[in-house]
Protein backbone atom coordinates (compact mmCIF):
# COMPACT_ATOMS: atom_id res chain seq x y z
CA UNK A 1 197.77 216.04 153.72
CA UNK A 2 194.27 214.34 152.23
CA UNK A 3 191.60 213.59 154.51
CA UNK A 4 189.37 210.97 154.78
CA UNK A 5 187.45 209.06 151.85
CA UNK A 6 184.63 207.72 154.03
CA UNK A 7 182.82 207.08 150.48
CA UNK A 8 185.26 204.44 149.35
CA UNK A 9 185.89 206.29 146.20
CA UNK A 10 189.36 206.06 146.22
CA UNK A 11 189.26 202.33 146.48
CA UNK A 12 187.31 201.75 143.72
CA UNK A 13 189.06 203.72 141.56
CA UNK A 14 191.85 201.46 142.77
CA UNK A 15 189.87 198.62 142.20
CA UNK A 16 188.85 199.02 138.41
CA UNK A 17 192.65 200.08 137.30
CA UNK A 18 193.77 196.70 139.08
CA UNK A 19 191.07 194.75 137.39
CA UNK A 20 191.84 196.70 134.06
CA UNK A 21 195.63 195.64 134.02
CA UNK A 22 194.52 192.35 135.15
CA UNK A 23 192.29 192.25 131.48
CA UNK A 24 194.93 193.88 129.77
CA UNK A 25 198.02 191.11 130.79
CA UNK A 26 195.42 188.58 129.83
CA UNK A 27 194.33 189.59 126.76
CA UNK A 28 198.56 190.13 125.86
CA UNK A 29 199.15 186.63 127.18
CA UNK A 30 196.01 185.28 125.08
CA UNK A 31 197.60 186.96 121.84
CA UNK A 32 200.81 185.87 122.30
CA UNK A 33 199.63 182.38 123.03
CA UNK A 34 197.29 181.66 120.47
CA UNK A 35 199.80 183.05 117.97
CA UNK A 36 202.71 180.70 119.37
CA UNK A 37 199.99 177.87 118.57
CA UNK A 38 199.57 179.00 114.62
CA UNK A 39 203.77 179.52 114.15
CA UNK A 40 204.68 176.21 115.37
CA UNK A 41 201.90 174.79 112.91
CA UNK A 42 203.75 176.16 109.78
CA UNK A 43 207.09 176.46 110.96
CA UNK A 44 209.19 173.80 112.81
CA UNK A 45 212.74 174.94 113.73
CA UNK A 46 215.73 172.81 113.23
CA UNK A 47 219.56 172.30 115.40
CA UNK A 48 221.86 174.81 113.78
CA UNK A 49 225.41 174.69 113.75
CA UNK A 50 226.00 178.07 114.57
CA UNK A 51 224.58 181.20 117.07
CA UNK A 52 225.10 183.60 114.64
CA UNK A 53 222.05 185.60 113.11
CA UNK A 54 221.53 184.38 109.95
CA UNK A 55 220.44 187.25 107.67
CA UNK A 56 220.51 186.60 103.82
CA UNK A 57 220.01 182.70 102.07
CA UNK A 58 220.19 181.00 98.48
CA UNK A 59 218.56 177.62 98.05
CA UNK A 60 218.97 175.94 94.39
CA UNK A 61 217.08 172.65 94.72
CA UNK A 62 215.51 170.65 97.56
CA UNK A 63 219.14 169.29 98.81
CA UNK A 64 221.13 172.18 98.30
CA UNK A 65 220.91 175.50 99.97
CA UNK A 66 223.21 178.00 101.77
CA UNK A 67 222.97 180.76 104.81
CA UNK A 68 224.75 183.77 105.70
CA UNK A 69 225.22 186.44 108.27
CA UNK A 70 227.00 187.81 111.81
CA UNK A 71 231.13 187.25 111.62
CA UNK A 72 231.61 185.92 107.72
CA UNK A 73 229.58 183.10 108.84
CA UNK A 74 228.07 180.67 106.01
CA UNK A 75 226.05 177.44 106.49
CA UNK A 76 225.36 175.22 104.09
CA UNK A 77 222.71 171.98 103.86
CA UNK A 78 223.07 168.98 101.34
CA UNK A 79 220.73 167.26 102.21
CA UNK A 80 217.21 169.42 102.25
CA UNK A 81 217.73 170.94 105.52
CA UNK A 82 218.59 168.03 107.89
CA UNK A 83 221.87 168.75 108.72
CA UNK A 84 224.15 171.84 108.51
CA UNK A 85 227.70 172.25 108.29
CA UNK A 86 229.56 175.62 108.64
CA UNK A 87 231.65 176.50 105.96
CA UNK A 88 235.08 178.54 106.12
CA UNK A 89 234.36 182.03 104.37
CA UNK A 90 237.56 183.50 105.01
CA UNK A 91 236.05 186.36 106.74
CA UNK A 92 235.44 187.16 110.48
CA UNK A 93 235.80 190.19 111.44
CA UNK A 94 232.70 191.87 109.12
CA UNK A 95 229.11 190.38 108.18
CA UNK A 96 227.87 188.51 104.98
CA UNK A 97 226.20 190.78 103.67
CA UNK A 98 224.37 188.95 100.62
CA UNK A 99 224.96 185.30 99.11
CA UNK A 100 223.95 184.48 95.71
CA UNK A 101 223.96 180.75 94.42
CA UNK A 102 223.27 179.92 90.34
CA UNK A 103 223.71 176.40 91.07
CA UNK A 104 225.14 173.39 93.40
CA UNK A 105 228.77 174.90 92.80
CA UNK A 106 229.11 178.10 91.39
CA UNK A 107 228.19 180.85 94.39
CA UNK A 108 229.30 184.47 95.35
CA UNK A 109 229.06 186.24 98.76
CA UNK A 110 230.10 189.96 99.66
CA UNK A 111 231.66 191.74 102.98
CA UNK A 112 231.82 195.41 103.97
CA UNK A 113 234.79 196.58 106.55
CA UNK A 114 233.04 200.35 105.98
CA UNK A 115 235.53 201.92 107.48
CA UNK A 116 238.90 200.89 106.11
CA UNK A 117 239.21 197.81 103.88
CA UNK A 118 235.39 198.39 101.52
CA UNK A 119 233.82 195.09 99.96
CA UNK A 120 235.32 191.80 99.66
CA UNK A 121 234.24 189.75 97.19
CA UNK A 122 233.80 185.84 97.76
CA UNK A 123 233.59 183.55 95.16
CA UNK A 124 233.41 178.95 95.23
CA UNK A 125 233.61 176.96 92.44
CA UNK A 126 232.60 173.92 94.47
CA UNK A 127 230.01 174.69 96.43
CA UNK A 128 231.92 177.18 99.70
CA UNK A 129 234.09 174.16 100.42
CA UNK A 130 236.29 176.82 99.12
CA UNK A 131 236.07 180.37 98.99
CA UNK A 132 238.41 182.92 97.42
CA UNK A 133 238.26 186.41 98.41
CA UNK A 134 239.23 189.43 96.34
CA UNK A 135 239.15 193.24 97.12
CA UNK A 136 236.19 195.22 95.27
CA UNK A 137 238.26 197.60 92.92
CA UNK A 138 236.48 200.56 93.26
CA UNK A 139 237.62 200.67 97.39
CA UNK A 140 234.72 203.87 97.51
CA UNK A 141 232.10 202.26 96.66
CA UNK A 142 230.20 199.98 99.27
CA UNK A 143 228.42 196.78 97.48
CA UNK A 144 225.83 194.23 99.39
CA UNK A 145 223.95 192.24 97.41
CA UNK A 146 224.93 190.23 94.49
CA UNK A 147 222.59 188.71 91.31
CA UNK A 148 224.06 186.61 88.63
CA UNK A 149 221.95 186.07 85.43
CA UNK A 150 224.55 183.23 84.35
CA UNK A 151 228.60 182.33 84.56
CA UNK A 152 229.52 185.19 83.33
CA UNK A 153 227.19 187.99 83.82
CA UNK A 154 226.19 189.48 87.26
CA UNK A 155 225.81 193.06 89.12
CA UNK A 156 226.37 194.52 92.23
CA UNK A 157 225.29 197.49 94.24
CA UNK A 158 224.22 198.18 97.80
CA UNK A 159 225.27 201.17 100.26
CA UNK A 160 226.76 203.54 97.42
CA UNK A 161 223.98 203.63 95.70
CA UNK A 162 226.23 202.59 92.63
CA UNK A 163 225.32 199.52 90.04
CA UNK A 164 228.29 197.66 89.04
CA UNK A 165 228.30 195.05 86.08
CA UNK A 166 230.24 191.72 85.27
CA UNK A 167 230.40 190.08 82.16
CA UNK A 168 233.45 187.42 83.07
CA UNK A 169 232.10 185.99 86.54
CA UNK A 170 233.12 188.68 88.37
CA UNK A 171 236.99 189.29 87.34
CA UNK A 172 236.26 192.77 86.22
CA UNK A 173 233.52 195.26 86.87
CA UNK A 174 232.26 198.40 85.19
CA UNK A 175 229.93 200.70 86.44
CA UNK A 176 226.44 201.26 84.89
CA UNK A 177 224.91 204.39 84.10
CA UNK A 178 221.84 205.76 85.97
CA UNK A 179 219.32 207.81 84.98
CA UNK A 180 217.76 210.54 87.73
CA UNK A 181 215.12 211.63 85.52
CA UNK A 182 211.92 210.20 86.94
CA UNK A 183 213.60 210.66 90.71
CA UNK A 184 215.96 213.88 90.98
CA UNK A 185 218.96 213.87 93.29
CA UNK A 186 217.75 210.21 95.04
CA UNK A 187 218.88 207.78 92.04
CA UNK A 188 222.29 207.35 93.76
CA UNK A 189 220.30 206.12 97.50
CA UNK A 190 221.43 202.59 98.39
CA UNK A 191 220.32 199.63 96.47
CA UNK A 192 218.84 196.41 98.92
CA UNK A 193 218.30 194.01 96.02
CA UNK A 194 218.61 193.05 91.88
CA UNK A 195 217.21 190.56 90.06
CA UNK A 196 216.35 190.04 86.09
CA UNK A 197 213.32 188.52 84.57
CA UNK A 198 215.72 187.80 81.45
CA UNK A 199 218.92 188.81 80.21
CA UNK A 200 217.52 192.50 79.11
CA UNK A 201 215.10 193.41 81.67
CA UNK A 202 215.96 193.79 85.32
CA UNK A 203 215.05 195.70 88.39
CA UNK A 204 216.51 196.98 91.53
CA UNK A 205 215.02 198.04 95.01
CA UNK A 206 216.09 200.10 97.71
CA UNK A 207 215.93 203.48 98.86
CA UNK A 208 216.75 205.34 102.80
CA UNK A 209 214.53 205.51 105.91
CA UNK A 210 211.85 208.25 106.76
CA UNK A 211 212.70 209.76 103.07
CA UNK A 212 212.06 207.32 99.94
CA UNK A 213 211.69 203.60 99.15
CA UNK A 214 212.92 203.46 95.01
CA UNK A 215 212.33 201.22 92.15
CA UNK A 216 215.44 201.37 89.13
CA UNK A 217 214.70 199.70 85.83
CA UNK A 218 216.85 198.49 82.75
CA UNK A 219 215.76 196.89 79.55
CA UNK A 220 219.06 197.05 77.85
CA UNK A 221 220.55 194.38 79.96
CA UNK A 222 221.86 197.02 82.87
CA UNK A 223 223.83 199.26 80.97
CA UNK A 224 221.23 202.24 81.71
CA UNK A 225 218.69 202.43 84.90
CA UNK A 226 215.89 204.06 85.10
CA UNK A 227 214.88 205.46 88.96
CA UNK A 228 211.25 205.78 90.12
CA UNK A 229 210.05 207.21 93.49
CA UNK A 230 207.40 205.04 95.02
CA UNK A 231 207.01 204.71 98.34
CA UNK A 232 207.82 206.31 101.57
CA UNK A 233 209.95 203.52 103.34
CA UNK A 234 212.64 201.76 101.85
CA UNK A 235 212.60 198.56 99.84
CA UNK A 236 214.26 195.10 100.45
CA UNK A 237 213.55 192.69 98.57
CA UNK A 238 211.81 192.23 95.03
CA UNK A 239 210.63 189.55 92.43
CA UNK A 240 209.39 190.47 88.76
CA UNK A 241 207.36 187.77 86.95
CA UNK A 242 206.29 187.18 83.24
CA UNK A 243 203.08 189.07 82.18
CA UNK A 244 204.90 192.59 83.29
CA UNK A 245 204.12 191.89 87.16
CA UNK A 246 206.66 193.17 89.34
CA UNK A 247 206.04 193.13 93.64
CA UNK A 248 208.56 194.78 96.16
CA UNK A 249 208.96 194.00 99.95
CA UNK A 250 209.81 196.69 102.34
CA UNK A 251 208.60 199.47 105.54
CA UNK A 252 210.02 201.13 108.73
CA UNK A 253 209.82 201.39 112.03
CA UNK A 254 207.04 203.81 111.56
CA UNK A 255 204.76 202.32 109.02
CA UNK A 256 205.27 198.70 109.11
CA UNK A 257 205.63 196.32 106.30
CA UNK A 258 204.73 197.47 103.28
CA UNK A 259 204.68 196.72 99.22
CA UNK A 260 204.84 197.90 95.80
CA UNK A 261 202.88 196.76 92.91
CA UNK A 262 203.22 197.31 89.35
CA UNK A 263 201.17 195.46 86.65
CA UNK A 264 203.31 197.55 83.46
CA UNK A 265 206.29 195.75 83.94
CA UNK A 266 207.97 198.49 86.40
CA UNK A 267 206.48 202.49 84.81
CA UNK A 268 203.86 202.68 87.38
CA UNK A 269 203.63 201.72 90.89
CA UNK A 270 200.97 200.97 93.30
CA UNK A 271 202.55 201.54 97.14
CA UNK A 272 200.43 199.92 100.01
CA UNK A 273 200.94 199.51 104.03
CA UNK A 274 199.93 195.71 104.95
CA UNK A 275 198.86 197.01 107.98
CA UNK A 276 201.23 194.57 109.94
CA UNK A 277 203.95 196.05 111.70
CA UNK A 278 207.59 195.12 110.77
CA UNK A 279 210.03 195.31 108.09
CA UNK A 280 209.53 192.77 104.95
CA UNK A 281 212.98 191.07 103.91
CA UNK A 282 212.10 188.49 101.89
CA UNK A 283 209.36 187.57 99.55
CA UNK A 284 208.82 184.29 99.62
CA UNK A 285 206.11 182.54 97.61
CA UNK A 286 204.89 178.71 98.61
CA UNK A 287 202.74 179.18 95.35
CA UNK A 288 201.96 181.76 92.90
CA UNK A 289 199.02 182.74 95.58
CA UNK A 290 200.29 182.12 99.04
CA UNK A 291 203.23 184.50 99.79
CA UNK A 292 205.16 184.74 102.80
CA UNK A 293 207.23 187.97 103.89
CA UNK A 294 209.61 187.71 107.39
CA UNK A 295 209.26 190.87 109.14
CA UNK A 296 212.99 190.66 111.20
CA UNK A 297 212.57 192.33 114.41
CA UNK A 298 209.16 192.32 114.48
CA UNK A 299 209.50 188.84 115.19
CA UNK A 300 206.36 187.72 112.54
CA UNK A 301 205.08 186.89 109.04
CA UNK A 302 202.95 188.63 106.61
CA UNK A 303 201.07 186.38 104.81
CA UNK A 304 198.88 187.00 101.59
CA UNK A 305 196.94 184.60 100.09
CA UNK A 306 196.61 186.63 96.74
CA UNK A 307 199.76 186.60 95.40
CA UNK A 308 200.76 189.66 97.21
CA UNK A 309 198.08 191.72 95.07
CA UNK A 310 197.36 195.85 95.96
CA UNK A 311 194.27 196.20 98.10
CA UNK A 312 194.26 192.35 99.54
CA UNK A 313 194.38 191.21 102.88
CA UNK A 314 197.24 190.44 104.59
CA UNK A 315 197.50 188.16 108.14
CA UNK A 316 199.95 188.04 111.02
CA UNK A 317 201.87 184.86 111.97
CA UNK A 318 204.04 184.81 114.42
CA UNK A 319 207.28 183.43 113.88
CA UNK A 320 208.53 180.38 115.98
CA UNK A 321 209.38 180.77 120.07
CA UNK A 322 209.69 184.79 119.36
CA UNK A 323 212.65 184.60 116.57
CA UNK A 324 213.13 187.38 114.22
CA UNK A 325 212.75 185.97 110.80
CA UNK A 326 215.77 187.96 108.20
CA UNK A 327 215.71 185.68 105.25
CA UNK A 328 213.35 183.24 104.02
CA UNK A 329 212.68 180.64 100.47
CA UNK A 330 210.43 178.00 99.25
CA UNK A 331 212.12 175.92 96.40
CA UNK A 332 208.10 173.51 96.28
CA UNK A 333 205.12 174.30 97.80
CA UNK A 334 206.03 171.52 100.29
CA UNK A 335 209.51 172.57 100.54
CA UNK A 336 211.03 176.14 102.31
CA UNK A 337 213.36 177.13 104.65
CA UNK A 338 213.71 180.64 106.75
CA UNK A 339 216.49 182.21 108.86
CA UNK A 340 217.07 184.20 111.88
CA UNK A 341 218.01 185.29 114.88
CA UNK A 342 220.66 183.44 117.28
CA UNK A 343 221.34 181.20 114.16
CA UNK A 344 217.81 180.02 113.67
CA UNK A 345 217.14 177.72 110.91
CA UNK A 346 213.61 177.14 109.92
CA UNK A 347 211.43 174.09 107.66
CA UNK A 348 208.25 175.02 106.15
CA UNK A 349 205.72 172.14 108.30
CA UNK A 350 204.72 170.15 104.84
CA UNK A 351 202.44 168.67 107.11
CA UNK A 352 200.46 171.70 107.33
CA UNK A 353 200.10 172.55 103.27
CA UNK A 354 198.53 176.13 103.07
CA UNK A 355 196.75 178.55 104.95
CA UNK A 356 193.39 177.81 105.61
CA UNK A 357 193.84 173.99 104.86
CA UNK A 358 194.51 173.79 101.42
CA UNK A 359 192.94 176.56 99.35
CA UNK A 360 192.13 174.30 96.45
CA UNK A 361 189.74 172.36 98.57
CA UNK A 362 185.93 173.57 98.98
CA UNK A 363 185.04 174.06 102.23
CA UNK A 364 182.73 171.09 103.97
CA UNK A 365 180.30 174.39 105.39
CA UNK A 366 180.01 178.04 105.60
CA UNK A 367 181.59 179.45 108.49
CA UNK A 368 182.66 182.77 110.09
CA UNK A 369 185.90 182.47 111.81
CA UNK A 370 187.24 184.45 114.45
CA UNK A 371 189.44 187.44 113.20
CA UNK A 372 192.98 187.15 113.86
CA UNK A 373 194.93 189.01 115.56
CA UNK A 374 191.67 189.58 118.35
CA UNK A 375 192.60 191.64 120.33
CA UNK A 376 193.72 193.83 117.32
CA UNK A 377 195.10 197.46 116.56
CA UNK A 378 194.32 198.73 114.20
CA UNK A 379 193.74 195.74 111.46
CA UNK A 380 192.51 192.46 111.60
CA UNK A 381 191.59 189.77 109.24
CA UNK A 382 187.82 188.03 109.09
CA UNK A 383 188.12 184.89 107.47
CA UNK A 384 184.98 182.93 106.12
CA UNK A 385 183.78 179.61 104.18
CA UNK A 386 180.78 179.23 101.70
CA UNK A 387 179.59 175.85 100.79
CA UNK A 388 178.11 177.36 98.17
CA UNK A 389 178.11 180.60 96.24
CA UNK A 390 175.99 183.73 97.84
CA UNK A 391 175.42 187.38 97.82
CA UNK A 392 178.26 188.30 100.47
CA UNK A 393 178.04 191.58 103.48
CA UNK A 394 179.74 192.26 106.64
CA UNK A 395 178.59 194.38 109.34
CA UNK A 396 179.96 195.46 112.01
CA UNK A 397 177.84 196.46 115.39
CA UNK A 398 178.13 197.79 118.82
CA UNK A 399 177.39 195.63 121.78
CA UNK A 400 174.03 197.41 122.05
CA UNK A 401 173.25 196.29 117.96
CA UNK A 402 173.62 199.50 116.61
CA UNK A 403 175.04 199.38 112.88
CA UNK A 404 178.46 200.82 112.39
CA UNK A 405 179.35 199.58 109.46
CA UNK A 406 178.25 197.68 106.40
CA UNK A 407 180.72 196.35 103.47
CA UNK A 408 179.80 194.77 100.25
CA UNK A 409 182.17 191.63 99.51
CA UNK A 410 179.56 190.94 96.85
CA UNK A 411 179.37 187.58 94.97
CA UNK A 412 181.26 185.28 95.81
CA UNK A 413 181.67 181.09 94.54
CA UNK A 414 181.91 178.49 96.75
CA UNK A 415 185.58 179.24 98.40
CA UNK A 416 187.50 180.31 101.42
CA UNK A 417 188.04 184.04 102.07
CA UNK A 418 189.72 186.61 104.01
CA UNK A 419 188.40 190.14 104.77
CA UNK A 420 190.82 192.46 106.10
CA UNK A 421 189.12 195.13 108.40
CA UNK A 422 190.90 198.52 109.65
CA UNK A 423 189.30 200.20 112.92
CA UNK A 424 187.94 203.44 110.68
CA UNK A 425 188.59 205.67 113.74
CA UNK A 426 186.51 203.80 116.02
CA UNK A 427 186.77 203.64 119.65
CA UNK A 428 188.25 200.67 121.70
CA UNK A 429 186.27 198.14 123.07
CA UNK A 430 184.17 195.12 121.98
CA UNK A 431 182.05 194.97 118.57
CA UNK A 432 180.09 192.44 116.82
CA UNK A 433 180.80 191.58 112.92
CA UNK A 434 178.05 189.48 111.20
CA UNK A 435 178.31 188.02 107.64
CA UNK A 436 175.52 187.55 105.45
CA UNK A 437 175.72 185.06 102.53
CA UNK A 438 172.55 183.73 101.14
CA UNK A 439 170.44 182.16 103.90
CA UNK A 440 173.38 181.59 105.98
CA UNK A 441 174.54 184.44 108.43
CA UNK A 442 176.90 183.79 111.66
CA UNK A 443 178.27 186.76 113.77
CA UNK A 444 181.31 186.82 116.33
CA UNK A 445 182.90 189.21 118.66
CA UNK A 446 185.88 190.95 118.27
CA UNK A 447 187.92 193.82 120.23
CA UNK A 448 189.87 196.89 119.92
CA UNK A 449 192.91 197.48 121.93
CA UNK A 450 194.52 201.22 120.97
């Protein structure tokens, strides 16, 4: 039995832990509210016709577009988004795994029964007011995701770890051969997504959890792959451009969202950790700079204003009342669409163009924002304007102006930019970051939750 605590010092200590949750609650409400605030700005959601998660989409113009997901459901929009109907797949028992839409008609969708039936393969000829559905032929293989370059010439590949080909819209397939040189004993891990820059070069992305996210190339139009290790987490989603740039989408549980970069057209890669936790599904670019990534359960957006680019800053949007954000396109800058959880259907807020109000404009002065997310752990993004161009640093202080840090941004035109700052092993609490441009400087507080 304790005695008496004539001091008080038990009370205190009671004190200061209430008052410390009390901050702590606060500070969680004050994230989760200011981020509410920037989702709804971008993203306004729409009445779906269905409560199933909505996992994979193809959009072909601004009136046409399709979703898939939970129970063989498939939703489609004719008219850019404002309504939806849902569309008889033929399947109900098993998920839509991947869609895949070359134009207004001609579309093809796979199912998985893993257990005793394999893949089924759906194919429309008029846009899923019709679907047939065939049995994949090779019943041990497991396929989910689907890429057509044209009519006639497609692949498939997903759990298996297997590439299939197509050249007579999908009536016969024949396996292609990969190569396990550059990856031993991995080049066979499942495959999340293909696509081809043309009708010779094409790459695919996958890999497993907690052992490798992969990268498989073919320049002789998928008749041999190539398999590169890159990356520690698997990969989901990919898109390779003209000019040998290829970027891939992925992360874990334990590391977050991350990508791969390669600037040789696929031989070398450059893996990176945004720093934002989640898993990226989708890439999906507004413009060639402004790229937005759902992070599913995570129940946010990455968001890169530099094309995606190693080494850049990413930021944190949260996605709209909490959903989890699978699949996600922009067809215009003006013009995307995203899917989710509990059938969530998504429009891009064209009356919000850009990040940072329109990135082409020149700011009206030089300003330092406030970081986002603040409260942070252990990233978060400084954002700043110059009216005109200046010799750029940022420091970073204690509350009792010692230094702590000092960074270089250099020179830098007239513009809007974003600075993304990790905690470097410092302690939580409250610092001070100043920017110094020129003759203008501006500092604001910030703090570190771990």
């Amino acid at each position: 039995m304790s005695g008496p605590d004539p001091s008080g010092k038990f009370d205190q200590v009671k004190r200061k832990n209430q008052e410390m949750n009390k901050l702590i609650v606060f500070l969680s409400l004050l994230i989760i509210y200011s981020a509410d605030i920037i989702s709804q700005e971008y993203w306004i959601k729409l009445p779906s016709p269905t409560t199933r998660w909505l996992t994979k989409c193809s959009l072909v113009d601004t009136l046409f577009g399709w979703a898939a997901g939970d129970s063989g459901t498939i939703i489609r929009t004719s008219n850019g988004g404002i309504n939806w109907t849902v569309q008889n797949s033929g399947i109900v028992a098993y998920p839509i795994d991947d869609i895949f839409f070359l134009n207004r008609n001609l579309g093809w969708a796979l199912a998985n029964d893993y257990l005793f039936n394999g893949t089924f393969v759906l194919k429309t000829t008029n846009g899923g007011n019709t679907w047939t559905t065939s049995r994949f032929p090779d019943t041990a293989a497991v396929v989910g995701n689907v890429y057509f370059i044209d009519s006639l010439n497609g692949f498939v590949s997903g759990f298996s770890g297997k590439i299939f080909k197509t050249t007579n819209s999908g009536t016969t397939w024949t396996e292609c051969y990969i190569d396990s040189l550059f990856c031993p004993y991995l080049y066979l891990f499942p495959k999340n997504k293909i696509t081809f820059l043309n009708s010779q070069t094409g790459f695919a992305a996958g890999g497993h959890m907690d052992i490798q996210g992969i990268m498989w190339k073919t320049t002789n139009a998928g008749l041999h792959w190539f398999t590169y290790c890159v990356a520690p987490e698997p990969l989901f989603d990919l898109k390779a451009f003209s000019g040998n740039r290829v970027i891939s989408a992925g992360g874990d549980f334990e590391y977050g969202a991350s990508t791969c970069n390669s600037y040789d057209g696929g031989n070398n890669w450059l893996y990176e950790a945004t720093g934002v936790y989640g898993q990226g599904t989708y890439l999906a670019f507004r413009t060639p700079e402004e790229l937005w990534v759902p992070l599913s359960f995570a129940q946010t957006w990455a968001v890169n204003l530099d094309s995606g680019n190693y080494h850049t800053a990413w930021l944190q949007i949260q996605a709209p009342e909490s959903t989890s954000v699978y699949a996600a396109g922009f067809v215009t800058p003006s013009y995307g669409l995203a899917f989710g959880s509990n059938g969530s259907i998504m429009k891009y807020n064209s009356a919000v163009i850009g990040i940072g109000n329109n990135q082409n404009q020149l700011p009206l002065r030089s300003t330092l924002r406030q970081n986002y997310p603040n409260p942070f752990n252990p990233s978060t993004v400084i954002s700043y304007d110059l009216i005109k161009p200046a010799f750029v640093k940022i420091i970073i202080y204690d509350l009792l102006g010692k230094q702590l840090n000092i960074f270089i941004e250099g020179y830098k035109p007239a513009g809007s930019y974003h600075f993304k700052f990790r905690d470097f092993g410092l302690a939580s609490g409250v610092y001070i970051y100043r920017l110094e441009a020129g003759d203008f400087t501006e500092s604001r507080k910030m703090v570190l939750i771990k």
